[in-house]
Protein backbone atom coordinates (compact mmCIF):
# COMPACT_ATOMS: atom_id res chain seq x y z
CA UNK A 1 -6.78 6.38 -8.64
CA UNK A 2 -3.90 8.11 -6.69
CA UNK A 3 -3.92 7.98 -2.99
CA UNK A 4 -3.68 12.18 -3.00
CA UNK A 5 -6.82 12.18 -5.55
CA UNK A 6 -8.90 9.32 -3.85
CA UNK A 7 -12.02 7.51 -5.66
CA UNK A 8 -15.95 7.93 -4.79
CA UNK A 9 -17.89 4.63 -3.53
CA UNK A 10 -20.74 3.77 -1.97
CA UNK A 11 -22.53 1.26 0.39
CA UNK A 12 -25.32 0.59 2.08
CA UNK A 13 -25.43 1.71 5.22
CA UNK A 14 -27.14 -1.35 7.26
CA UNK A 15 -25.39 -2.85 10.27
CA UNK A 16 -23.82 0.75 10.48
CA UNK A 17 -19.69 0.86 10.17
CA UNK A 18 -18.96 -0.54 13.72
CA UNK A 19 -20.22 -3.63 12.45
CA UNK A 20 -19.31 -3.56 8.70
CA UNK A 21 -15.59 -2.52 9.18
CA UNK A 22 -14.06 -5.52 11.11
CA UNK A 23 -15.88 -8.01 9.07
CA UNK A 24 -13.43 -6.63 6.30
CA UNK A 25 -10.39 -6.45 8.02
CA UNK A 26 -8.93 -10.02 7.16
CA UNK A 27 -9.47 -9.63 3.67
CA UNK A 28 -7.99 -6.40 3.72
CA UNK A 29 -5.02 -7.06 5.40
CA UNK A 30 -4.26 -10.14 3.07
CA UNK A 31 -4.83 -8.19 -0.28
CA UNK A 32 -2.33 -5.39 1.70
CA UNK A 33 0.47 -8.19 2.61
CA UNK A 34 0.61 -9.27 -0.62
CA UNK A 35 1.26 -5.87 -2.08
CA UNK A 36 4.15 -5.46 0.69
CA UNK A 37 5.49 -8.55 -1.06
CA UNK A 38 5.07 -6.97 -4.38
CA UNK A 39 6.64 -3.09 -2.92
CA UNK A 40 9.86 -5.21 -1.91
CA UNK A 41 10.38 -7.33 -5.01
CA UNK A 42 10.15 -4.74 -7.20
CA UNK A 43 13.16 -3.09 -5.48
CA UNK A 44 15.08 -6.36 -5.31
CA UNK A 45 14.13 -6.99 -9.16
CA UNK A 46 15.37 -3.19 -9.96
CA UNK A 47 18.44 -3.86 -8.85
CA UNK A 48 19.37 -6.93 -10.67
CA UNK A 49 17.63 -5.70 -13.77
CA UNK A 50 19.61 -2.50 -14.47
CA UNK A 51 22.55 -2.79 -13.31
CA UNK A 52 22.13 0.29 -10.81
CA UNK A 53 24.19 0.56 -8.19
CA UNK A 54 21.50 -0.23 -4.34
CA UNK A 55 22.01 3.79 -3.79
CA UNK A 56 20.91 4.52 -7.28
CA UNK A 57 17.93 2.49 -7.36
CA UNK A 58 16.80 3.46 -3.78
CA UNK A 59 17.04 6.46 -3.98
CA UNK A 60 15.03 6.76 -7.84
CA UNK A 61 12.29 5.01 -6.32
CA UNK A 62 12.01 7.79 -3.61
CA UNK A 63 12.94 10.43 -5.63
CA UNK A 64 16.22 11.18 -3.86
CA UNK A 65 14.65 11.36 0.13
CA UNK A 66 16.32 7.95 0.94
CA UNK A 67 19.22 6.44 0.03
CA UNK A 68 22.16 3.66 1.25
CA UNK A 69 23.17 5.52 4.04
CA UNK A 70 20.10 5.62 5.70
CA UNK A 71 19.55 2.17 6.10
CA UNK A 72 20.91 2.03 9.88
CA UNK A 73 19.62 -1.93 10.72
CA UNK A 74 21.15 -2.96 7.17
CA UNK A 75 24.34 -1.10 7.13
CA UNK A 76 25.07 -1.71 11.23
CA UNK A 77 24.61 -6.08 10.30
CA UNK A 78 26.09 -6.34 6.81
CA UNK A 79 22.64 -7.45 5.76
CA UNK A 80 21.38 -8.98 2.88
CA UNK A 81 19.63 -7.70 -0.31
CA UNK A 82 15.90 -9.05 1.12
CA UNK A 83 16.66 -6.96 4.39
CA UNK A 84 18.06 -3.94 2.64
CA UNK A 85 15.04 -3.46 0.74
CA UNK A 86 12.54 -3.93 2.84
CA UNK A 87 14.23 -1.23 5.24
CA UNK A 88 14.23 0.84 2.24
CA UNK A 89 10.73 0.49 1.88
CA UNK A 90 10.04 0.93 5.69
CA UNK A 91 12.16 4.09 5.71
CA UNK A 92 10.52 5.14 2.67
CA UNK A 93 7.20 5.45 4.11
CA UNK A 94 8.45 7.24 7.10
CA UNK A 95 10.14 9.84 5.45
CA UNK A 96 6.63 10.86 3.54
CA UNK A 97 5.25 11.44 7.06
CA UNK A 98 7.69 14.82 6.77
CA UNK A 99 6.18 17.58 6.05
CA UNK A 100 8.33 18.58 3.27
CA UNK A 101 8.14 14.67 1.90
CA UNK A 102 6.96 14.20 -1.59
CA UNK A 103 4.94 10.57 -2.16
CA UNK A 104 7.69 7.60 -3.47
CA UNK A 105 7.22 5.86 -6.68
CA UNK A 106 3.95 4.39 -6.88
CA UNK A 107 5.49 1.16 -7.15
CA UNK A 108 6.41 1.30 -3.41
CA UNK A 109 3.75 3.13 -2.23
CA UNK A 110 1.73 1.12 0.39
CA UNK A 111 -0.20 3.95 1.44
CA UNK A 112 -4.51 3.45 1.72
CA UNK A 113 -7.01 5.06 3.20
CA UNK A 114 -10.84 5.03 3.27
CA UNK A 115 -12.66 8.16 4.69
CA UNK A 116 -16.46 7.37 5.39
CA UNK A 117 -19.09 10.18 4.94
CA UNK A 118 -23.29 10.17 5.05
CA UNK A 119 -25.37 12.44 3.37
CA UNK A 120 -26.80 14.76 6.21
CA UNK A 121 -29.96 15.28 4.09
CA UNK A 122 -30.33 11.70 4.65
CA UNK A 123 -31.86 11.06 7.74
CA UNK A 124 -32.12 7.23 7.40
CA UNK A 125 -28.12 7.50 6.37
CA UNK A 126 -29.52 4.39 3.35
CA UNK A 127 -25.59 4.77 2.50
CA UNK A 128 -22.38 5.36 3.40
CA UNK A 129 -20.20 7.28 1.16
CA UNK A 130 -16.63 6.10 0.54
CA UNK A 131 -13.32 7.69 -0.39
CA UNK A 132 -10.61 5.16 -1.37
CA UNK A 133 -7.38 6.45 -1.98
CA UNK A 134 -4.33 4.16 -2.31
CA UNK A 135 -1.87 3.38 -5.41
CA UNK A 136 -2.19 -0.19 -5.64
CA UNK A 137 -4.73 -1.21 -8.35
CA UNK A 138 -5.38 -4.62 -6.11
CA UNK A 139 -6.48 -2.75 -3.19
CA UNK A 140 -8.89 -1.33 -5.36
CA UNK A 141 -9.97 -4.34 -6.52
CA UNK A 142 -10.41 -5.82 -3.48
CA UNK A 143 -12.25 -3.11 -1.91
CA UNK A 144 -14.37 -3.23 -5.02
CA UNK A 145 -15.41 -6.62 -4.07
CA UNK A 146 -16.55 -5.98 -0.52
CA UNK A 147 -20.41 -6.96 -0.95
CA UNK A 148 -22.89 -3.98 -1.34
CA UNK A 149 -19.76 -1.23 -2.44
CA UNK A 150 -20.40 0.13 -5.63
CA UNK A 151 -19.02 2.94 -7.49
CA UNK A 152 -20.03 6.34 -7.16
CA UNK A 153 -17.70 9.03 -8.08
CA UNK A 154 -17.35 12.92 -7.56
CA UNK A 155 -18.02 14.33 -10.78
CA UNK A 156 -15.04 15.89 -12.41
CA UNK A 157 -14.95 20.06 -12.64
CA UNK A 158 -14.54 20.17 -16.19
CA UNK A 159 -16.55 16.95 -17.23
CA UNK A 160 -19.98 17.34 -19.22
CA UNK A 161 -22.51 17.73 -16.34
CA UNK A 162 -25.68 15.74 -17.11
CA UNK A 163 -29.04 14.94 -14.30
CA UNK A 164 -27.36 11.91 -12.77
CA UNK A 165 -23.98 13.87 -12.34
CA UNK A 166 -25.63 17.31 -11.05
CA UNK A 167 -26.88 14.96 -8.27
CA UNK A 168 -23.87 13.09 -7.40
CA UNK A 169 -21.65 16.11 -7.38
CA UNK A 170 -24.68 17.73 -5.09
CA UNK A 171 -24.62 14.58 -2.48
CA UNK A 172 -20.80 14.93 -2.72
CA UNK A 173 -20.80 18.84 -1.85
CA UNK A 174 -23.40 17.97 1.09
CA UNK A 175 -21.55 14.97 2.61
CA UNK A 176 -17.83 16.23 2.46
CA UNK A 177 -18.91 19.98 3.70
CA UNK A 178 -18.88 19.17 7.62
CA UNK A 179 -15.16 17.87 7.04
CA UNK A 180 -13.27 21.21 5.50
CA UNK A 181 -11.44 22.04 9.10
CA UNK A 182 -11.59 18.42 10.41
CA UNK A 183 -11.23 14.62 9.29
CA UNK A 184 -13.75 12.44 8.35
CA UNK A 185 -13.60 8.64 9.98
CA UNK A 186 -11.53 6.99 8.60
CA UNK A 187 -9.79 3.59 8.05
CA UNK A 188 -5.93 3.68 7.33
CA UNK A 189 -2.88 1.13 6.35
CA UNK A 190 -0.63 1.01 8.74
CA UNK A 191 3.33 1.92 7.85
CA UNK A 192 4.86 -0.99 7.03
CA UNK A 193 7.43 -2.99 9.10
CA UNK A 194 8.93 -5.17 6.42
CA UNK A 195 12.05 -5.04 7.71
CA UNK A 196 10.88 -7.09 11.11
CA UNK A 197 9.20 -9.64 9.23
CA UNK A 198 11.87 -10.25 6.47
CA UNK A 199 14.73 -10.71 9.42
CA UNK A 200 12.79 -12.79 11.24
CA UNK A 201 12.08 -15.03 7.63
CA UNK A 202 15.61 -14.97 7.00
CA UNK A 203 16.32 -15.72 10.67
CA UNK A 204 13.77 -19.26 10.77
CA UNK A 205 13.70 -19.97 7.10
CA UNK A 206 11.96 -23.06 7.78
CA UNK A 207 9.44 -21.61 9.73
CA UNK A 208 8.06 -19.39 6.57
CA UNK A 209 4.95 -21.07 6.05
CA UNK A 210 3.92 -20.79 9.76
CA UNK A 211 4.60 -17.15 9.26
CA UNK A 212 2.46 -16.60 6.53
CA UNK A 213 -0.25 -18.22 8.16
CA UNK A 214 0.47 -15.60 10.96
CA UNK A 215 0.20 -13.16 8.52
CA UNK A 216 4.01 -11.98 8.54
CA UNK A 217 5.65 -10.95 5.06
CA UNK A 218 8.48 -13.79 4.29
CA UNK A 219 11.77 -14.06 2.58
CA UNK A 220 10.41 -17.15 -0.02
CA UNK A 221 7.24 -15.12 -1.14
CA UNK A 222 9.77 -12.19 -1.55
CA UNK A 223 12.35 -14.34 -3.56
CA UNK A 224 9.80 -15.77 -5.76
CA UNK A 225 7.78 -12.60 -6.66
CA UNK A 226 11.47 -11.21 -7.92
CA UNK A 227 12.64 -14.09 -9.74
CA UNK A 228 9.24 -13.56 -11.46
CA UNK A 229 10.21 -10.56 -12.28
CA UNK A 230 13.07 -11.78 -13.88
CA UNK A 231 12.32 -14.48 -16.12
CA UNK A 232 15.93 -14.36 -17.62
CA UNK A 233 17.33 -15.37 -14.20
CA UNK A 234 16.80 -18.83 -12.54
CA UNK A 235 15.44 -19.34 -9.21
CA UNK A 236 18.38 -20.58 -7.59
CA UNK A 237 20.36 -17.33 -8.80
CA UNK A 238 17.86 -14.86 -7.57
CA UNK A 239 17.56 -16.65 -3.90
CA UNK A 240 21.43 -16.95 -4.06
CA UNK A 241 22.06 -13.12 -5.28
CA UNK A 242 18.73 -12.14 -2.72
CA UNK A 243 20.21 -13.83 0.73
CA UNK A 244 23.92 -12.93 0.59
CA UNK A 245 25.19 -10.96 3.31
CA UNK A 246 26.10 -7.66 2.33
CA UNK A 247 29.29 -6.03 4.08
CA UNK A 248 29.81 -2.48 3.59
């Protein structure tokens, strides 16, 4: 699954979606944090790991649209590793709201979306059709394990057509026609502001577990994801290399 090519789903219908769709919102959100932790470790761990220069590695993972420079917050308070890449990420995810923006590495990319169709020949609407499209395989997962959604993909072009395909790729055709010229509802992540929530970690370090139960991203789940990255490397290295202050 790529967020540009999303994946087919499908579940029943019942309460309708403005009942269904907040009841998944915490769970969402959680399996989403996490994966902000993840987006930000894996830029802190690239660094360490290959000996790349912050500008180098930045600007890899976004294939050249972001760099050092553009780090204003970072640059302006000499800030430290944790900050810098979580502005990087931030940026990131702005700059692919250009029009001329290509999508960052996957790696980074916190981007989801669901887009909810019915089947107008349907008149009981007995499902709701699904279209998940997000590069993080544990979004997936977890939206895989919202009770009642089940797979239910749009056939590929060039795959061997057989009864139960002809009548997927049929439904498909039916429920996505209304939407050529306009969007279907849909349900979106929202850009990420990593860059408040690590600063204000790094700010109240000993507040980081009253954070998390707030639901903010924090500098210790951000230091330990990386050091996991980097088994070689103790703890106390990583956090110490991680939380220096940066000047330019």
């Amino acid at each position: 699954m790529t967020y540009s090519q999303p994946k087919g789903f499908r579940v029943p219908t019942g309460a309708r979606l403005p009942a269904w769709v907040p009841g998944q919102m915490p769970g969402a959100w959680r399996a989403w944090r996490q994966e902000g932790v993840r987006a930000v470790a894996t830029v802190l761990a690239e660094v360490l790991r290959t000996g790349e220069s912050r500008d180098e590695v930045f600007r890899r993972l976004s294939y050249g649209q972001v760099g050092e420079e553009d780090l204003l917050f970072s640059r302006a308070h000499s800030a430290c590793m944790i900050t810098r890449a979580s502005e990087f990420v931030d940026v990131a995810h702005a700059e692919m709201r250009k029009p001329t923006a290509v999508p960052v590495h996957p790696a980074i990319d916190l981007r989801c979306r669901a887009q909810f169709v019915g089947d107008p020949d349907d008149p009981e609407l007995t499902w709701t059709y699904v279209l998940l499209g997000t590069e993080r395989p544990a979004l997936e997962q977890h939206f895989m394990g919202i009770e009642g959604m089940e797979p239910y993909p749009i056939p590929e072009e060039d795959a061997p057509e057989d009864e139960e395909a002809a009548e997927r790729a049929a439904l498909w055709r039916r429920a996505l026609a209304p939407y050529r010229h306009i969007a279907p509802l849909s349900l979106s992540a929202p850009d990420p502001s990593l860059l408040f929530d690590a600063s204000e970690s790094i700010l109240a370090r000993i507040q980081d577990d009253e954070l998390a139960s707030r639901g903010k991203i924090t500098s210790s789940e951000i230091v330990a994801e990386a050091a996991r990255r980097l088994p070689d490397r103790s703890w106390d290295e990583v956090d110490a290399r991680l939380r220096k202050r940066l000047a330019e």
